[in-house]
Structure formats: C-alpha cells, structure tokens
C-alpha atoms as a PDB file:
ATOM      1  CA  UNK A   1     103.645 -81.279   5.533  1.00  0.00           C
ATOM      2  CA  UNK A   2     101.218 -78.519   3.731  1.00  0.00           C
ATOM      3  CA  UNK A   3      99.921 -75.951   5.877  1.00  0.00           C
ATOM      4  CA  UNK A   4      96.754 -74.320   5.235  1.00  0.00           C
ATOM      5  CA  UNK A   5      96.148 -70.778   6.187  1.00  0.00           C
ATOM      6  CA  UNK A   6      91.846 -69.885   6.275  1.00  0.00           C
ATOM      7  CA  UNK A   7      91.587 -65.953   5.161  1.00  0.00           C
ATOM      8  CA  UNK A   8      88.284 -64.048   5.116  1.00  0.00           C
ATOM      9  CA  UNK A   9      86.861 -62.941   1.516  1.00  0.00           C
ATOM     10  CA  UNK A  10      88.140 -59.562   0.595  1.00  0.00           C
ATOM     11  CA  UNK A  11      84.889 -58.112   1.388  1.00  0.00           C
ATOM     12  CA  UNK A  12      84.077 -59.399   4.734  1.00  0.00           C
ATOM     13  CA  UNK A  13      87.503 -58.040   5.862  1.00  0.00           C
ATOM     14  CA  UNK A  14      86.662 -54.790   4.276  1.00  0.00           C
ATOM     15  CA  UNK A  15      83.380 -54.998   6.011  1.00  0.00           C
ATOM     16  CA  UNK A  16      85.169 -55.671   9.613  1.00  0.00           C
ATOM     17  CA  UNK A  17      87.934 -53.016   9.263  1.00  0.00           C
ATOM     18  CA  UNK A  18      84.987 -50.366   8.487  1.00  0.00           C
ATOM     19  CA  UNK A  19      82.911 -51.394  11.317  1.00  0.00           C
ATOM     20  CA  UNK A  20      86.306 -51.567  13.794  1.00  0.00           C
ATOM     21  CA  UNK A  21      87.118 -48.119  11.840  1.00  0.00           C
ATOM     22  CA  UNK A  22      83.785 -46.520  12.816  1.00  0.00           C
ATOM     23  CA  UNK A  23      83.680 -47.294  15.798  1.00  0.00           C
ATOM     24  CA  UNK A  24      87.109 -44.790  16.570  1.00  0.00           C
ATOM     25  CA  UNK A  25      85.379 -42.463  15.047  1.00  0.00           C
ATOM     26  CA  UNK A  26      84.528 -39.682  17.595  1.00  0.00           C
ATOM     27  CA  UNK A  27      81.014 -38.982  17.385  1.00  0.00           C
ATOM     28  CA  UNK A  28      79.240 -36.272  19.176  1.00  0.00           C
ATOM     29  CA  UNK A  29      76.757 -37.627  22.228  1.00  0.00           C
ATOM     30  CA  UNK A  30      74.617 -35.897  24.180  1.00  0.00           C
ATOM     31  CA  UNK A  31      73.980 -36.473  27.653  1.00  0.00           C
ATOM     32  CA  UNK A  32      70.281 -36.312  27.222  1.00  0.00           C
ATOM     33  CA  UNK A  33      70.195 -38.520  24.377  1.00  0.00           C
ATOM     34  CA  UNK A  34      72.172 -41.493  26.110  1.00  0.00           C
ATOM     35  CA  UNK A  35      68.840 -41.140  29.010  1.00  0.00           C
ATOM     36  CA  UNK A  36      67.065 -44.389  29.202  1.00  0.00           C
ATOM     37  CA  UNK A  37      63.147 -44.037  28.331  1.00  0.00           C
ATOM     38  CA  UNK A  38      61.889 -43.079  32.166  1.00  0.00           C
ATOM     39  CA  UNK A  39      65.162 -41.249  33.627  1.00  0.00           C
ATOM     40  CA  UNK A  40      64.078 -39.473  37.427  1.00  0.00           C
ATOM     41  CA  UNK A  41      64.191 -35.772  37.637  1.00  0.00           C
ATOM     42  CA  UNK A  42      67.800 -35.818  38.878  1.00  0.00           C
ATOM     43  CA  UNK A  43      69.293 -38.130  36.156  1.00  0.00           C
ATOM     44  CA  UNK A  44      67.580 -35.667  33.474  1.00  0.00           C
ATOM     45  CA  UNK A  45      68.752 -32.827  35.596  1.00  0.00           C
ATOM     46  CA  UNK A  46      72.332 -33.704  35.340  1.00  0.00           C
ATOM     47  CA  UNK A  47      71.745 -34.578  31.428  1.00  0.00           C
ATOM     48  CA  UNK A  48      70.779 -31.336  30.943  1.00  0.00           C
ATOM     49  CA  UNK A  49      73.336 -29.681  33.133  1.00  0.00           C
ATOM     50  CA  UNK A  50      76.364 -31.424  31.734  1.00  0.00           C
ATOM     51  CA  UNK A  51      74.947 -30.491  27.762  1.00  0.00           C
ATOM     52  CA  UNK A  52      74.445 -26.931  29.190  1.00  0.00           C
ATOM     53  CA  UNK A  53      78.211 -27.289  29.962  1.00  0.00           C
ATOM     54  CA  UNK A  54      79.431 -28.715  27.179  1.00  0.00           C
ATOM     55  CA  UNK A  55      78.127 -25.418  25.421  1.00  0.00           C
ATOM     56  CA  UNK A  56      80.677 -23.504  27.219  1.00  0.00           C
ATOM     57  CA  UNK A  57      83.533 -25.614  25.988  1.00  0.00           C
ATOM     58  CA  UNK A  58      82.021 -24.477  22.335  1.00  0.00           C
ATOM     59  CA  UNK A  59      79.887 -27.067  21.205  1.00  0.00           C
ATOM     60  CA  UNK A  60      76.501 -24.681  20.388  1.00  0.00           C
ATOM     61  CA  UNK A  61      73.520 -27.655  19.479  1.00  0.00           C
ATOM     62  CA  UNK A  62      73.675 -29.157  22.839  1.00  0.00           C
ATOM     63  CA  UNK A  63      70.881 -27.055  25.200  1.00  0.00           C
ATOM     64  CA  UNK A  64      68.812 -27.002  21.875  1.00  0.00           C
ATOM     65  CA  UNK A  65      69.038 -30.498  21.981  1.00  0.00           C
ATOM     66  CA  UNK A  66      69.039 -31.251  25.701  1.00  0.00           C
ATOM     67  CA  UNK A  67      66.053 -29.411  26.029  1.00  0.00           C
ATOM     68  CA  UNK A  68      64.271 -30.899  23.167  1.00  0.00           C
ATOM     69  CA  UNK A  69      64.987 -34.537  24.754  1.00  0.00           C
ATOM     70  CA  UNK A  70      63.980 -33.933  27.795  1.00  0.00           C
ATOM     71  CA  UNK A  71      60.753 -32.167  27.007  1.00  0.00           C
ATOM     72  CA  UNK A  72      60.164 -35.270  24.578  1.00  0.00           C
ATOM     73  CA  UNK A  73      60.400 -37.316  28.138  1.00  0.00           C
ATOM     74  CA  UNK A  74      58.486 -35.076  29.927  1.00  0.00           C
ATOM     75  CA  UNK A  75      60.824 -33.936  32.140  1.00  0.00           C
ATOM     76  CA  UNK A  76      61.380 -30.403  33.309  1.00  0.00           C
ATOM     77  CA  UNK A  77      64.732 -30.632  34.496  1.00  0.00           C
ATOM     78  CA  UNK A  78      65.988 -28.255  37.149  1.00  0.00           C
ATOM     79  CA  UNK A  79      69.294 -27.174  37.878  1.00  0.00           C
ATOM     80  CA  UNK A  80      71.005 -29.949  40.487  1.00  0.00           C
ATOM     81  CA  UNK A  81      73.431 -29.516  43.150  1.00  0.00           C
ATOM     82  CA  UNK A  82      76.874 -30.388  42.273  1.00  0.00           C
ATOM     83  CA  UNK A  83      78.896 -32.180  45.553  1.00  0.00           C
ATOM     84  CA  UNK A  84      82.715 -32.455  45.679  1.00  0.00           C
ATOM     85  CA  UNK A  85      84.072 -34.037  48.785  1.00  0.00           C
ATOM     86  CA  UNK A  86      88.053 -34.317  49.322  1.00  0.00           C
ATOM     87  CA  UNK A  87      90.256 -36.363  51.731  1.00  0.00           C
ATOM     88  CA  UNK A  88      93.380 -35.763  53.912  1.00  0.00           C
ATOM     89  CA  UNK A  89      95.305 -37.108  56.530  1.00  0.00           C
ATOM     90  CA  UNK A  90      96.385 -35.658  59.585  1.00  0.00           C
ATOM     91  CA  UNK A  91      99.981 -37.044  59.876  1.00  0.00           C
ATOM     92  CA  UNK A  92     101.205 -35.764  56.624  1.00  0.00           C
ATOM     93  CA  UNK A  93     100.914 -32.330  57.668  1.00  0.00           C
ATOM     94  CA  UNK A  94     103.553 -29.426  58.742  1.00  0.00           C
ATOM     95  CA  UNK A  95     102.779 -28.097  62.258  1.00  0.00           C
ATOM     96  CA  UNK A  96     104.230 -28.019  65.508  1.00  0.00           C
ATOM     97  CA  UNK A  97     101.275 -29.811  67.239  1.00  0.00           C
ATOM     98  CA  UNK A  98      98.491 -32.024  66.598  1.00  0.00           C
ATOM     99  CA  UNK A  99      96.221 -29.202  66.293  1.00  0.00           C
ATOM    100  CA  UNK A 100      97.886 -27.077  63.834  1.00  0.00           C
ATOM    101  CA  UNK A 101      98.025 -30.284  61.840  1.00  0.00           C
ATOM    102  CA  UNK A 102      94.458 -30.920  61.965  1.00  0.00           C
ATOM    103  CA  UNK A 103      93.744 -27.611  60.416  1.00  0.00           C
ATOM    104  CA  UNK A 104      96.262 -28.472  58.463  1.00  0.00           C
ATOM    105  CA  UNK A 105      94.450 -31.850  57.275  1.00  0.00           C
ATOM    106  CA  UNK A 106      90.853 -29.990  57.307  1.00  0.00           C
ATOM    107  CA  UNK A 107      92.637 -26.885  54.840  1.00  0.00           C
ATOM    108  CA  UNK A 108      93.923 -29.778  52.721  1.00  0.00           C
ATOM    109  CA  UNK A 109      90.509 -31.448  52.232  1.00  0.00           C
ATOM    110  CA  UNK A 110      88.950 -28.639  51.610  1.00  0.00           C
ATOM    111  CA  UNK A 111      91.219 -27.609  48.400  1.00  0.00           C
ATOM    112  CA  UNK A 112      90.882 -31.493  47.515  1.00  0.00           C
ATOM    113  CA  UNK A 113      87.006 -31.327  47.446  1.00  0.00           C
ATOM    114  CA  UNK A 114      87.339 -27.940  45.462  1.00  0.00           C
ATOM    115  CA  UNK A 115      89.233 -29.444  43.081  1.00  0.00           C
ATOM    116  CA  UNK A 116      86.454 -32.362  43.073  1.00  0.00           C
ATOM    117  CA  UNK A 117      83.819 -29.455  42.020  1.00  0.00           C
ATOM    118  CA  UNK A 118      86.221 -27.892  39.481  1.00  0.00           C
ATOM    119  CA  UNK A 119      86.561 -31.175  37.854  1.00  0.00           C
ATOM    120  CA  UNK A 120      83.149 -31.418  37.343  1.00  0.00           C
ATOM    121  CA  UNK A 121      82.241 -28.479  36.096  1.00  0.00           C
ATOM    122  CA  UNK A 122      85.224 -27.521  33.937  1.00  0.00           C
ATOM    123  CA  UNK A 123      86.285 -30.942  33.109  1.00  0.00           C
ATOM    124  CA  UNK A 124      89.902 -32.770  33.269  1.00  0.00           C
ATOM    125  CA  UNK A 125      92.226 -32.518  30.628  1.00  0.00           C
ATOM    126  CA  UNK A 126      94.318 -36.404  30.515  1.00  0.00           C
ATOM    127  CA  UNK A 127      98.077 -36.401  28.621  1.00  0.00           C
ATOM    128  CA  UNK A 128      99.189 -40.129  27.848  1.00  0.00           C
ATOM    129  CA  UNK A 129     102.504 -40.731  27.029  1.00  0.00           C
ATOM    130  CA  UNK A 130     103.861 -44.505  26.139  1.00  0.00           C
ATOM    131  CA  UNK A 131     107.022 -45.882  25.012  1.00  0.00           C
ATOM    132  CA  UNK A 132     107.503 -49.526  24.153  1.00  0.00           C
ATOM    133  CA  UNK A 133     110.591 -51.080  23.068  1.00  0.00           C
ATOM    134  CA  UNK A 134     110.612 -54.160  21.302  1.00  0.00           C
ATOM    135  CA  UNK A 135     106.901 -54.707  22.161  1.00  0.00           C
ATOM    136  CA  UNK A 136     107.637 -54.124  25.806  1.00  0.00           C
ATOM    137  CA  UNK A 137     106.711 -51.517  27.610  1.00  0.00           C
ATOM    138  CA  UNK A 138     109.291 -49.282  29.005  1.00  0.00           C
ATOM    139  CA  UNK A 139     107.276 -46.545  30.453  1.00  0.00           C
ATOM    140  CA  UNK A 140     103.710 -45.420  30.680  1.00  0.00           C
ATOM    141  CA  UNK A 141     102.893 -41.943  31.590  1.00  0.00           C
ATOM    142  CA  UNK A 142      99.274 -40.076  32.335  1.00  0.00           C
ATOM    143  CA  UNK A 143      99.266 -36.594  33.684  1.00  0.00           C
ATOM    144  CA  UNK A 144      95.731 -35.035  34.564  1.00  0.00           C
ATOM    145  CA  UNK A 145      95.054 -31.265  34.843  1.00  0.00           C
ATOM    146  CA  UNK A 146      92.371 -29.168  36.340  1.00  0.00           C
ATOM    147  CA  UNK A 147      92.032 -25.389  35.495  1.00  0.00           C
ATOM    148  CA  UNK A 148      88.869 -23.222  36.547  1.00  0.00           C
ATOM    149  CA  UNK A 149      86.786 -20.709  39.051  1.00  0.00           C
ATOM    150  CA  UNK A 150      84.512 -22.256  41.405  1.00  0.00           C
ATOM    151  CA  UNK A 151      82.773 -19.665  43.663  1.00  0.00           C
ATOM    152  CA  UNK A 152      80.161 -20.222  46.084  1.00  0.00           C
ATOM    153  CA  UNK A 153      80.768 -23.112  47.146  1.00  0.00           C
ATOM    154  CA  UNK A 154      79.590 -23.780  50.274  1.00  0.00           C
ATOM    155  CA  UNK A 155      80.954 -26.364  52.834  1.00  0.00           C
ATOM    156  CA  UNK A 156      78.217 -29.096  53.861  1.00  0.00           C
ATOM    157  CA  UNK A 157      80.330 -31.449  56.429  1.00  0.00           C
ATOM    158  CA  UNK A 158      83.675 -31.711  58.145  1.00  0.00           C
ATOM    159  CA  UNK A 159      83.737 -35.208  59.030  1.00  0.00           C
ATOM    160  CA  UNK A 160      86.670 -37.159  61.055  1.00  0.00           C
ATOM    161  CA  UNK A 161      87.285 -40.057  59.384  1.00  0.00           C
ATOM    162  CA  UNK A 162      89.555 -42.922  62.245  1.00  0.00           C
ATOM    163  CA  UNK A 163      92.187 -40.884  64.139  1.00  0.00           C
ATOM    164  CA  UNK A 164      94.407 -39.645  61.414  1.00  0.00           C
ATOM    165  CA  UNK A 165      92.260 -38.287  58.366  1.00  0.00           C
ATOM    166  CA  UNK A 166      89.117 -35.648  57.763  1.00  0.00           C
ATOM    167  CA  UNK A 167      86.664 -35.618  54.341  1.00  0.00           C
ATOM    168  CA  UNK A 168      85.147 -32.219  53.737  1.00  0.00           C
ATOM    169  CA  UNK A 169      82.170 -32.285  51.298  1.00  0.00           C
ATOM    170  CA  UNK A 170      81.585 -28.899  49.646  1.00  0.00           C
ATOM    171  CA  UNK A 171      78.423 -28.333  47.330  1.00  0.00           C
ATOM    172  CA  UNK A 172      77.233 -25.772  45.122  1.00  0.00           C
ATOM    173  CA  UNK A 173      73.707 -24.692  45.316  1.00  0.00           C
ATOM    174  CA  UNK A 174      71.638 -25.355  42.244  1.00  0.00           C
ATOM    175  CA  UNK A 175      71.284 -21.360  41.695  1.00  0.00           C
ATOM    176  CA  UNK A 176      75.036 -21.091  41.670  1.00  0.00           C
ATOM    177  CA  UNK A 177      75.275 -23.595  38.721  1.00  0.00           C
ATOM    178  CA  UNK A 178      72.545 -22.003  36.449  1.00  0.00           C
ATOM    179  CA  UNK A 179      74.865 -18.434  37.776  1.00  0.00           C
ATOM    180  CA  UNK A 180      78.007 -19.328  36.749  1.00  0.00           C
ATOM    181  CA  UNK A 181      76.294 -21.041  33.309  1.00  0.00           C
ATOM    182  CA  UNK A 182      74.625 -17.685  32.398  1.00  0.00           C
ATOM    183  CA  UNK A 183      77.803 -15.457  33.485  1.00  0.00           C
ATOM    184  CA  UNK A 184      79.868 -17.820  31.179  1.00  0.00           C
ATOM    185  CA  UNK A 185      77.120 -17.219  28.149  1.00  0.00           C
ATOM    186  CA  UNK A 186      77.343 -13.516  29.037  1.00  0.00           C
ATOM    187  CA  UNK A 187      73.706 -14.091  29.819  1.00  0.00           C
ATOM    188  CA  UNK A 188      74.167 -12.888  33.965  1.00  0.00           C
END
C-alpha cells in the first residue's frame, strides 16, 4: 500500500510561517488608535489616560499621538475617575469578637481595592513558569506583582455583602489622576 503525503509549495509555507511570524511580533498600539470611529467621552477619556500612562513607563510618542487621535474624532477627552473596589470576608479574620473581625474584613477590603487602583494605574507585572515532561505537563506556574503609590484615594462605599463579607470601592478623583501624571513628568 503507497501512501501519499499532500505538502504545500515552498512558497505558500514561506508565506504562512511569515504571516504566523508577524503576528508574534510585538507591535506598539495605542489606546486611542484601537477607538472605534464614534467612541463616548469616557471611552476616549480612558484612551487618552491609559497612553498618558504608558508615557510614564517610557514610551514618549503616545500623548502626541493620543491627542492627535482624539482631536481627529473630535473628542476633548477629560481626565476620568479611576474606581478600584476590593472584597473580604468576615470569618477569615483574627479578632476576639465579631466586631473586631468586621473591621478586620472592612481594613482588608480596603487594601484589596487599593491594590485594584494600583493595578490600574501602575500596571501588573505576570511571571510564567512551565515545565512539561514528555509532552505532559508537570507544573504550571504564574506569579503577578503590583508595585506603586496611590494617594488620594478616596473611599466611595462600604457595602455588606450576605452575613460574612464587605466590598469597599475606593476612587480617585479625575484631578488626582492628571496630579499624579504631571508629578510623575516632573510637570507638578
């Protein structure tokens, strides 16, 4: 019995592995150029805000260009509030009584929703780590980390959530973002 194998031309493979190839290639995007043709004022907002961001991780075109965008849209973006809201339950705190552990719960939240507004602004830095063996996976590890400042954020709602758990929703005014993005251009 003759088996037949069917093989692309030379050049159409070529063609694939470029196009599969480009498309790993990490290309710079812009917030404000991924907008659809009629974004609202918030979505353009946000655009700018995150370009205006990406500036302070080093990247120097991007309020040149988010501005340019969004003036091409006619949009005048203004700065947005940024919300972070955080979770904890009750239970799974130390204390001596119910109360104490409801503070507790409430502190917990709190740092959970700051870290929520930290991510956002400063961005989250992902490690992967994964070991096969034979094709088969023998372990799979991600690790996340958040480092920043967030100050001035303010705290919105406290808000009992069943019998055992609180969210906290902190926000930062839109002043306090265009702040802390002209103290971190040396701009303040």
């Amino acid at each position: 019995m003759t088996r037949y194998k069917k093989s692309l031309p030379i050049v159409g493979t070529a063609l694939t592995l470029s196009m599969v190839l480009s498309a790993c290639v990490k290309m710079p995007m812009r917030a404000v150029a991924a907008l659809p043709s009629s974004p609202t004022q918030e979505t353009a907002a946000l655009a700018v805000t995150k370009d205006n961001l990406d500036v302070l991780s080093g990247d120097k075109q991007a309020p040149a260009t988010a501005m340019a965008k969004a003036k091409m849209l006619g949009v005048t973006p203004d700065p947005v509030q940024i919300t972070g809201v955080g979770y904890s339950q009750i239970g799974a705190q130390p204390g001596k009584t119910l109360n104490e552990r409801r503070l507790m719960a409430m502190r917990a939240a709190r740092m959970e929703a700051m870290r929520d507004l930290t991510e956002q602004i400063h961005g989250l830095q992902l490690t992967s780590d994964t070991t096969l063996r034979d094709n088969v996976i023998r372990s799979d590890n991600l690790r996340g980390m958040v480092e920043g400042e967030i100050r001035g954020a303010k705290t919105l709602r406290i808000i009992p959530k069943g019998n055992d758990s609180y969210q906290v929703i902190l926000a930062l005014d839109p002043s306090t973002v265009a702040y802390i993005l002209r103290s971190a251009r040396g701009q303040a």
